[in-house]
PDB file of N, CA and C in Angstrom:
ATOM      1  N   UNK A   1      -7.260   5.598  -1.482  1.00  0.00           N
ATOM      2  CA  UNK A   1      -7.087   4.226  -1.129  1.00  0.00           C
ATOM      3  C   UNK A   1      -5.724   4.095  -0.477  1.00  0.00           C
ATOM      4  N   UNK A   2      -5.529   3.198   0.664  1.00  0.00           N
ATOM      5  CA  UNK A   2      -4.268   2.985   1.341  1.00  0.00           C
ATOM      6  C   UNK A   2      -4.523   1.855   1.460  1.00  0.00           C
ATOM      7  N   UNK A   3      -3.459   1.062   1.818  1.00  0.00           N
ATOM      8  CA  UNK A   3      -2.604  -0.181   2.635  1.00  0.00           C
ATOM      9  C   UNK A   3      -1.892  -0.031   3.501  1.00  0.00           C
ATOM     10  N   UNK A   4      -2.175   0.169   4.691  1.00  0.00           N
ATOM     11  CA  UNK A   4      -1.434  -0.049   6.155  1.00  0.00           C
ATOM     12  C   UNK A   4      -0.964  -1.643   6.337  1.00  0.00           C
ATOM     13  N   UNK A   5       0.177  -1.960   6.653  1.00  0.00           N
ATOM     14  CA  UNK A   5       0.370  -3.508   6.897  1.00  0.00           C
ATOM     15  C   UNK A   5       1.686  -3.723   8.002  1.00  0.00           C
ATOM     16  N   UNK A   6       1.344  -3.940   8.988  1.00  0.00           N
ATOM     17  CA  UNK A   6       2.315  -4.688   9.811  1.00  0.00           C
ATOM     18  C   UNK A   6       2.319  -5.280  10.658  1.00  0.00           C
ATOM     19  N   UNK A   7       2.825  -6.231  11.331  1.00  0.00           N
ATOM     20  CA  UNK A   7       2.618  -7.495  12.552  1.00  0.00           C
ATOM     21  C   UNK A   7       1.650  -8.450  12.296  1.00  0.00           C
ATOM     22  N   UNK A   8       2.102  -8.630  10.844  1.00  0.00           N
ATOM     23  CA  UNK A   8       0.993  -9.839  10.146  1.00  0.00           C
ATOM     24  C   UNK A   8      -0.509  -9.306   9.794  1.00  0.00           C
ATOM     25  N   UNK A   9      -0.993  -7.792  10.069  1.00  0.00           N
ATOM     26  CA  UNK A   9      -1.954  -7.279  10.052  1.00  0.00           C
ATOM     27  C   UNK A   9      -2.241  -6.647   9.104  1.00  0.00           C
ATOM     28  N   UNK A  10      -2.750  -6.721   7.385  1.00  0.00           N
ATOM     29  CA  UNK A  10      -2.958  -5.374   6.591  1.00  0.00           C
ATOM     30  C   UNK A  10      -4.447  -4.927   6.941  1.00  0.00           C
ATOM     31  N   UNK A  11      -4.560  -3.579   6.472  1.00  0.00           N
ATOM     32  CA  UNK A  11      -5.987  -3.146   6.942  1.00  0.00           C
ATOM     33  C   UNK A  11      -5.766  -2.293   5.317  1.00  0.00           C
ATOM     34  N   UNK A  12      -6.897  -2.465   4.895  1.00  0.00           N
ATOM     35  CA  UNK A  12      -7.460  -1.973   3.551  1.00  0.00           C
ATOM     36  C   UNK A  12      -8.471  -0.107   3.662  1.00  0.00           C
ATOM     37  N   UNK A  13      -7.854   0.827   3.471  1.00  0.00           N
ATOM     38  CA  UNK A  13      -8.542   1.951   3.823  1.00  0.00           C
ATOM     39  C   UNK A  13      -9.287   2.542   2.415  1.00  0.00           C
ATOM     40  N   UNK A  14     -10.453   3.079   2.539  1.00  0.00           N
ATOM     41  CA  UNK A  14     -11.134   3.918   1.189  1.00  0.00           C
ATOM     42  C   UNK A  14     -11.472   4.910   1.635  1.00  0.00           C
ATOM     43  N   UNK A  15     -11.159   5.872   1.197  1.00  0.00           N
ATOM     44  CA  UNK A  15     -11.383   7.723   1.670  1.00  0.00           C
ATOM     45  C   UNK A  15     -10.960   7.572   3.184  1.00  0.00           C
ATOM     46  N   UNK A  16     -10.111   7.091   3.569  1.00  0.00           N
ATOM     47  CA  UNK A  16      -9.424   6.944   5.117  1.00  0.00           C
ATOM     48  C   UNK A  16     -10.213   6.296   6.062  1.00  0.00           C
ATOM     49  N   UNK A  17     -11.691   5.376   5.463  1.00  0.00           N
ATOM     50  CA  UNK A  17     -11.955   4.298   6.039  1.00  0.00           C
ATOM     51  C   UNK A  17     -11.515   3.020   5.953  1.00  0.00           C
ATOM     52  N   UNK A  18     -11.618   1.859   7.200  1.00  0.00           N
ATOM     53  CA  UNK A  18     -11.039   1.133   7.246  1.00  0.00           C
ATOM     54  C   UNK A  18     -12.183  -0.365   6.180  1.00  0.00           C
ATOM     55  N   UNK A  19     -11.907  -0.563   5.396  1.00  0.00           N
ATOM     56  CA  UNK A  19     -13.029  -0.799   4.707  1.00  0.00           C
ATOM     57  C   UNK A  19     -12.603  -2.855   4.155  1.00  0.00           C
ATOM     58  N   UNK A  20     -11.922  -3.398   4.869  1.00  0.00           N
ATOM     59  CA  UNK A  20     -11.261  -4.720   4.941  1.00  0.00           C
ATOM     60  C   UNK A  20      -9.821  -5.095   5.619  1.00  0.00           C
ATOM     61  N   UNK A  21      -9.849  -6.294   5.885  1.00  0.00           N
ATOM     62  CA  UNK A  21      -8.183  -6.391   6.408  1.00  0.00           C
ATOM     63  C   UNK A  21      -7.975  -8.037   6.601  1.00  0.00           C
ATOM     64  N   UNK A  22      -6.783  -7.770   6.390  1.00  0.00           N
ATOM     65  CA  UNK A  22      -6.233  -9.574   6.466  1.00  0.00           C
ATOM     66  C   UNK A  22      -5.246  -9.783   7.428  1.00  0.00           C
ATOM     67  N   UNK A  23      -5.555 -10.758   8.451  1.00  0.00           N
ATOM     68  CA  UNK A  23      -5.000 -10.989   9.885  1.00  0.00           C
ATOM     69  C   UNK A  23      -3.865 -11.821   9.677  1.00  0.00           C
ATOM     70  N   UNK A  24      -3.805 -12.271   8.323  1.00  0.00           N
ATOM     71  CA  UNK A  24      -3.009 -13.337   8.096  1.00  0.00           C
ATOM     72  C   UNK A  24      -1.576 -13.180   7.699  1.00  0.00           C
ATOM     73  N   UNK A  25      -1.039 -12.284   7.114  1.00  0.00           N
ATOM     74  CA  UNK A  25      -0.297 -11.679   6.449  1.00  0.00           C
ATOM     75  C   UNK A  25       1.349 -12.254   6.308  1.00  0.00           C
ATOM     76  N   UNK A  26       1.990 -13.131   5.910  1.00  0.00           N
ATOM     77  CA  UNK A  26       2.878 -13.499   6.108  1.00  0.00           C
ATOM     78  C   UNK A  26       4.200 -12.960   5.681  1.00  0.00           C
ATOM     79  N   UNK A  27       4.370 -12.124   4.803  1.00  0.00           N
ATOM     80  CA  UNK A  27       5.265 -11.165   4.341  1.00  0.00           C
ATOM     81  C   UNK A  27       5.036  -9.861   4.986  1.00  0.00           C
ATOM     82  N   UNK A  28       6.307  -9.004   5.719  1.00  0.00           N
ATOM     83  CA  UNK A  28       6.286  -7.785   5.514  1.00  0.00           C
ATOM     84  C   UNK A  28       7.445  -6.710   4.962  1.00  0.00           C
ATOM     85  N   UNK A  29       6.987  -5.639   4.966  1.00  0.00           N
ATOM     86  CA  UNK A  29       8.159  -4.966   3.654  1.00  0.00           C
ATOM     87  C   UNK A  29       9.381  -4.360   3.974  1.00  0.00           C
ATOM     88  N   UNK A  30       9.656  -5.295   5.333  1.00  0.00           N
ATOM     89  CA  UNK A  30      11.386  -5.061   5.411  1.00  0.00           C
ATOM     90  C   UNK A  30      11.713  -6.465   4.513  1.00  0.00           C
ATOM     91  N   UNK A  31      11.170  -7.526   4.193  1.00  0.00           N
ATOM     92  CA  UNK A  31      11.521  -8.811   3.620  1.00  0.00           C
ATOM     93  C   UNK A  31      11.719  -8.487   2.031  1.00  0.00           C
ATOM     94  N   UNK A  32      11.318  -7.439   1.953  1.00  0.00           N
ATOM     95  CA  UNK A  32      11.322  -7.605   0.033  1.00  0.00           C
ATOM     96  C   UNK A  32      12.495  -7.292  -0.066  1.00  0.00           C
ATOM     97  N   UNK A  33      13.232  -6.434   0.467  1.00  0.00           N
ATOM     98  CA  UNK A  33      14.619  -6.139   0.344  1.00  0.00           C
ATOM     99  C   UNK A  33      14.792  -4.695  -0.512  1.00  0.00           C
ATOM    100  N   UNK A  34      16.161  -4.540  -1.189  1.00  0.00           N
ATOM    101  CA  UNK A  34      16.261  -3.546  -1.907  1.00  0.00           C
ATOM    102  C   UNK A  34      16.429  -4.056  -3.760  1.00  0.00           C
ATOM    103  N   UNK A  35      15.595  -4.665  -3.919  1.00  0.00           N
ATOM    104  CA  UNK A  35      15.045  -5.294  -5.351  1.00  0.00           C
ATOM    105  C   UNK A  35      14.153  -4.503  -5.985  1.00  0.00           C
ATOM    106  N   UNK A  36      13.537  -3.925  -4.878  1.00  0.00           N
ATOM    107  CA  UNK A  36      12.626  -3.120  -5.576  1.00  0.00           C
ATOM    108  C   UNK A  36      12.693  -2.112  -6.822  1.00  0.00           C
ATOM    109  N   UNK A  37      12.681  -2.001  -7.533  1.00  0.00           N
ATOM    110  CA  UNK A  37      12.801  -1.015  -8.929  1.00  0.00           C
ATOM    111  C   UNK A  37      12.229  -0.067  -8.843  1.00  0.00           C
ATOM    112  N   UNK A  38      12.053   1.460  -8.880  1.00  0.00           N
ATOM    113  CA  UNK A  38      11.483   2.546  -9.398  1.00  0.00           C
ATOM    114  C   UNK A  38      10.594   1.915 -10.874  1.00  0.00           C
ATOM    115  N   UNK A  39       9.444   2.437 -10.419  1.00  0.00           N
ATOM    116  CA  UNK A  39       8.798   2.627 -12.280  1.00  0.00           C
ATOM    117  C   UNK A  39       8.096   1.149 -12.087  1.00  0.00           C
ATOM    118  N   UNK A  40       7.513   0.961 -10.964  1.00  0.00           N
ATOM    119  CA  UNK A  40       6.908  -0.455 -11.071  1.00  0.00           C
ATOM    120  C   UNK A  40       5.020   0.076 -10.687  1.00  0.00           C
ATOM    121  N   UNK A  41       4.997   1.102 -10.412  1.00  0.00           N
ATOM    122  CA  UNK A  41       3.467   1.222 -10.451  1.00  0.00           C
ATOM    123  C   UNK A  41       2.686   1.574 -11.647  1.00  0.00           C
ATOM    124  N   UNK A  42       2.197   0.471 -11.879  1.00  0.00           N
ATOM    125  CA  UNK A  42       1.512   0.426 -12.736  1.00  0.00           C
ATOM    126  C   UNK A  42       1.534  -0.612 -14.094  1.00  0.00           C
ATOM    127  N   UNK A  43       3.006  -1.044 -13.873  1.00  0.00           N
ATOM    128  CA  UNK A  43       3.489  -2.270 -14.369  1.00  0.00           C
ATOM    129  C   UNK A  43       4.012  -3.526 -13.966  1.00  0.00           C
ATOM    130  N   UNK A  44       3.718  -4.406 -14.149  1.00  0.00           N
ATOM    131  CA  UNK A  44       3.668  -6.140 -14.156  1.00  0.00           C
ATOM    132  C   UNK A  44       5.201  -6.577 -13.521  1.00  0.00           C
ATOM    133  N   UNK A  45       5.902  -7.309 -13.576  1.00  0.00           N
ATOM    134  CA  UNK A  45       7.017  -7.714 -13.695  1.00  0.00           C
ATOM    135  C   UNK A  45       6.741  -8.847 -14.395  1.00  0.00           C
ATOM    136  N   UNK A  46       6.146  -9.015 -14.308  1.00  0.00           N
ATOM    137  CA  UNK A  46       5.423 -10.043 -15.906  1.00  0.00           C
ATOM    138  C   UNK A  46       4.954  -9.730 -17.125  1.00  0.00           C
ATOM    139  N   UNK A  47       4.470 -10.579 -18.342  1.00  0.00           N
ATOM    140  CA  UNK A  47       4.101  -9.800 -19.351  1.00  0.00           C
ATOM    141  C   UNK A  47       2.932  -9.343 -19.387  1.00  0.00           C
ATOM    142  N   UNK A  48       2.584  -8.661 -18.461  1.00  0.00           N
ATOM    143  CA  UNK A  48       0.991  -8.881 -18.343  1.00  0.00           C
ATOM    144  C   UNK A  48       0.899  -6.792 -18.815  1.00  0.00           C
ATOM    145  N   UNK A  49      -0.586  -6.448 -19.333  1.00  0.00           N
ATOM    146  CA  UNK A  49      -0.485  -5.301 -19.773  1.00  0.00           C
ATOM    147  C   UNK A  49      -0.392  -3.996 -18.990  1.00  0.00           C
ATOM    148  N   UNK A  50      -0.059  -3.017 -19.321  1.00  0.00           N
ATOM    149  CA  UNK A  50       0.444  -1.746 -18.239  1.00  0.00           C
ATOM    150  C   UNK A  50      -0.863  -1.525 -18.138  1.00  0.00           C
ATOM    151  N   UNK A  51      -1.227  -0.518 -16.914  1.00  0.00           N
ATOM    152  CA  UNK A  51      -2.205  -0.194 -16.201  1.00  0.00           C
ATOM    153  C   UNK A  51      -2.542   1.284 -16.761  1.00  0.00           C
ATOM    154  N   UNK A  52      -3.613   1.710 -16.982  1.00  0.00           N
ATOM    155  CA  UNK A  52      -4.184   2.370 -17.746  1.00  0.00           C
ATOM    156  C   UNK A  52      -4.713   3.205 -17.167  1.00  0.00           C
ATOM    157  N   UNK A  53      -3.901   4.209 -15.829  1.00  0.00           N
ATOM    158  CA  UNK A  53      -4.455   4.884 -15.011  1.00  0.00           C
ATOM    159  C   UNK A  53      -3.565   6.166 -14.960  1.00  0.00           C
ATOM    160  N   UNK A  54      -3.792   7.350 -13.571  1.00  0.00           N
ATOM    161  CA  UNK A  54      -3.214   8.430 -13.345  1.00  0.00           C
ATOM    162  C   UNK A  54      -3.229   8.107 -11.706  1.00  0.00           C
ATOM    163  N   UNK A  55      -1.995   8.550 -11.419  1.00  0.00           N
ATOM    164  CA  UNK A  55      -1.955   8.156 -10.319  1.00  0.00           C
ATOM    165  C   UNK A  55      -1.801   9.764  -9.365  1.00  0.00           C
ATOM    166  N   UNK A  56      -2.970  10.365  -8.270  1.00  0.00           N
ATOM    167  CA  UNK A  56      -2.857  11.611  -7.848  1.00  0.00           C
ATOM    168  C   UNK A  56      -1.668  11.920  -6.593  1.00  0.00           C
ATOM    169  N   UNK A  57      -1.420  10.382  -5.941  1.00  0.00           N
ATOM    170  CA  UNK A  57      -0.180  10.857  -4.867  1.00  0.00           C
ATOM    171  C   UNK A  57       0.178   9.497  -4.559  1.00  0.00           C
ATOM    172  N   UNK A  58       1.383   8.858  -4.194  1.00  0.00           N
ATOM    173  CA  UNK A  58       1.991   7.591  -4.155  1.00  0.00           C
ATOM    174  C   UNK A  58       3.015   8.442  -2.900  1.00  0.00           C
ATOM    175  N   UNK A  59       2.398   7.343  -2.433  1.00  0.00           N
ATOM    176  CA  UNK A  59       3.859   7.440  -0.635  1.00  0.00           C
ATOM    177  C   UNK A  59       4.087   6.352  -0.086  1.00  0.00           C
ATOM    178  N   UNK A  60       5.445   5.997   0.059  1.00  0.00           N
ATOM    179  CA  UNK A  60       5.847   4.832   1.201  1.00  0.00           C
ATOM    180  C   UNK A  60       6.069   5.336   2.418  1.00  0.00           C
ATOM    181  N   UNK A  61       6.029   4.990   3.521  1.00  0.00           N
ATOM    182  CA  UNK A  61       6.049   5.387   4.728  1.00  0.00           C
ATOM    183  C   UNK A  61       7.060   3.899   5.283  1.00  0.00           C
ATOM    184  N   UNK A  62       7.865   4.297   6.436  1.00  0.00           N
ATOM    185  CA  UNK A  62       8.874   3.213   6.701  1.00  0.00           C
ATOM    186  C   UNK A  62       7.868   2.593   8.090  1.00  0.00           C
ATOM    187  N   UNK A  63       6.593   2.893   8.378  1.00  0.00           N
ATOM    188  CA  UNK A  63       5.874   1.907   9.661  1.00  0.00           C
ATOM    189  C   UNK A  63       4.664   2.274   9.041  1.00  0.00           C
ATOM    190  N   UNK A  64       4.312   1.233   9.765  1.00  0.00           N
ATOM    191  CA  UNK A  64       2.343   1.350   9.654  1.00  0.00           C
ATOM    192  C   UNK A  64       1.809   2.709  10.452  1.00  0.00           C
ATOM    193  N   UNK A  65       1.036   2.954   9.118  1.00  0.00           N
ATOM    194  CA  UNK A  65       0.185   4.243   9.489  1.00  0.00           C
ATOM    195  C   UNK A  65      -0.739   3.947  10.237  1.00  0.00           C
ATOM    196  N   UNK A  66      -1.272   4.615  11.727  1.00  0.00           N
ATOM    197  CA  UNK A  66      -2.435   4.472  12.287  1.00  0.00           C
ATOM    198  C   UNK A  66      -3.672   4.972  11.710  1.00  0.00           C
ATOM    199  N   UNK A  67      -4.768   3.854  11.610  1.00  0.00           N
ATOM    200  CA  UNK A  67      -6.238   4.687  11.043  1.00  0.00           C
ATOM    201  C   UNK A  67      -6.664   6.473  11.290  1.00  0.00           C
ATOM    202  N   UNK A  68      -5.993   7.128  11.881  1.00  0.00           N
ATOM    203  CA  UNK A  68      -6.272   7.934  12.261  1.00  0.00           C
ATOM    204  C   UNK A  68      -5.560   9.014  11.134  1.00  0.00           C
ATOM    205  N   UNK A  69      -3.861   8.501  11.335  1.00  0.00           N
ATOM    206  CA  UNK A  69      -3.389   8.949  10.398  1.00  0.00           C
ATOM    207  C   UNK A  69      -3.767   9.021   8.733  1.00  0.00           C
ATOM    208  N   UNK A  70      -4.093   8.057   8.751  1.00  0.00           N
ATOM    209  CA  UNK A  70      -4.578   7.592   7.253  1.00  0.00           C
ATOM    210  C   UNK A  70      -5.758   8.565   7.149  1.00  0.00           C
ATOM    211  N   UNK A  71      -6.725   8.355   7.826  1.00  0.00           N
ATOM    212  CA  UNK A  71      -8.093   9.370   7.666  1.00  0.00           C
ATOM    213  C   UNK A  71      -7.524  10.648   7.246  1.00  0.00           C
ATOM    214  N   UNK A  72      -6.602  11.125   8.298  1.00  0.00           N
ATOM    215  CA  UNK A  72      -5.827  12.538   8.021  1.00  0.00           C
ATOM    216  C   UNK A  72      -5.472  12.746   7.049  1.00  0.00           C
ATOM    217  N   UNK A  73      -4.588  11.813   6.197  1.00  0.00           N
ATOM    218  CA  UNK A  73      -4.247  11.796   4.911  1.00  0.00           C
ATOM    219  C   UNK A  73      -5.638  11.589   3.730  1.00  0.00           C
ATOM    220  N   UNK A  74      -6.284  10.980   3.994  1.00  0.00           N
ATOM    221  CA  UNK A  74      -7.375  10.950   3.121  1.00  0.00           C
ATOM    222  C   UNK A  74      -8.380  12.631   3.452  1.00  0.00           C
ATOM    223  N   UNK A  75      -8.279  13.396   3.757  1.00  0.00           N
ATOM    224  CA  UNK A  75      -8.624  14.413   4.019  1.00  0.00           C
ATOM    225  C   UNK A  75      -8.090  16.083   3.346  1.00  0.00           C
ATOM    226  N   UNK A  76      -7.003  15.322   3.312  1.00  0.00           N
ATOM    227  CA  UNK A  76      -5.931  16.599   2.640  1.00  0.00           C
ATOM    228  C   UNK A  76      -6.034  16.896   1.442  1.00  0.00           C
TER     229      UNK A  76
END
């Protein structure tokens, strides 16, 4: 599963298909700033309960990945 998102555009990928997307997008992730915390996947910043999963590979990338790329990555 990926999230590509930029120029107001996210596109939703599953096994490196493009499988939804929202045109609308009003935040992007130069705006969040450097707030961000390590150790937030999988947990809330609320009290809400930790996530009950394994996670096989987590990557930020500093631009939007092209579908192509993404497929590539869903392949590996």
């Amino acid at each position: 599963m990926a999230v590509a998102y930029g120029s107001g555009t996210a596109v939703l990928y599953t096994d490196g298909r493009d499988v939804g997307r929202n045109t609308a997008v009003t935040v992007e992730p130069a705006h969040f700033g450097n707030h961000i915390r390590a150790g937030y996947l999988g947990r809330s910043q609320y009290p809400d309960p930790y996530l009950k999963a394994a996670f096989d590979d987590f990557r930020v990338y500093g631009r939007t990945l092209t579908a192509n790329e993404v497929a590539t990555l869903a392949r590996s």
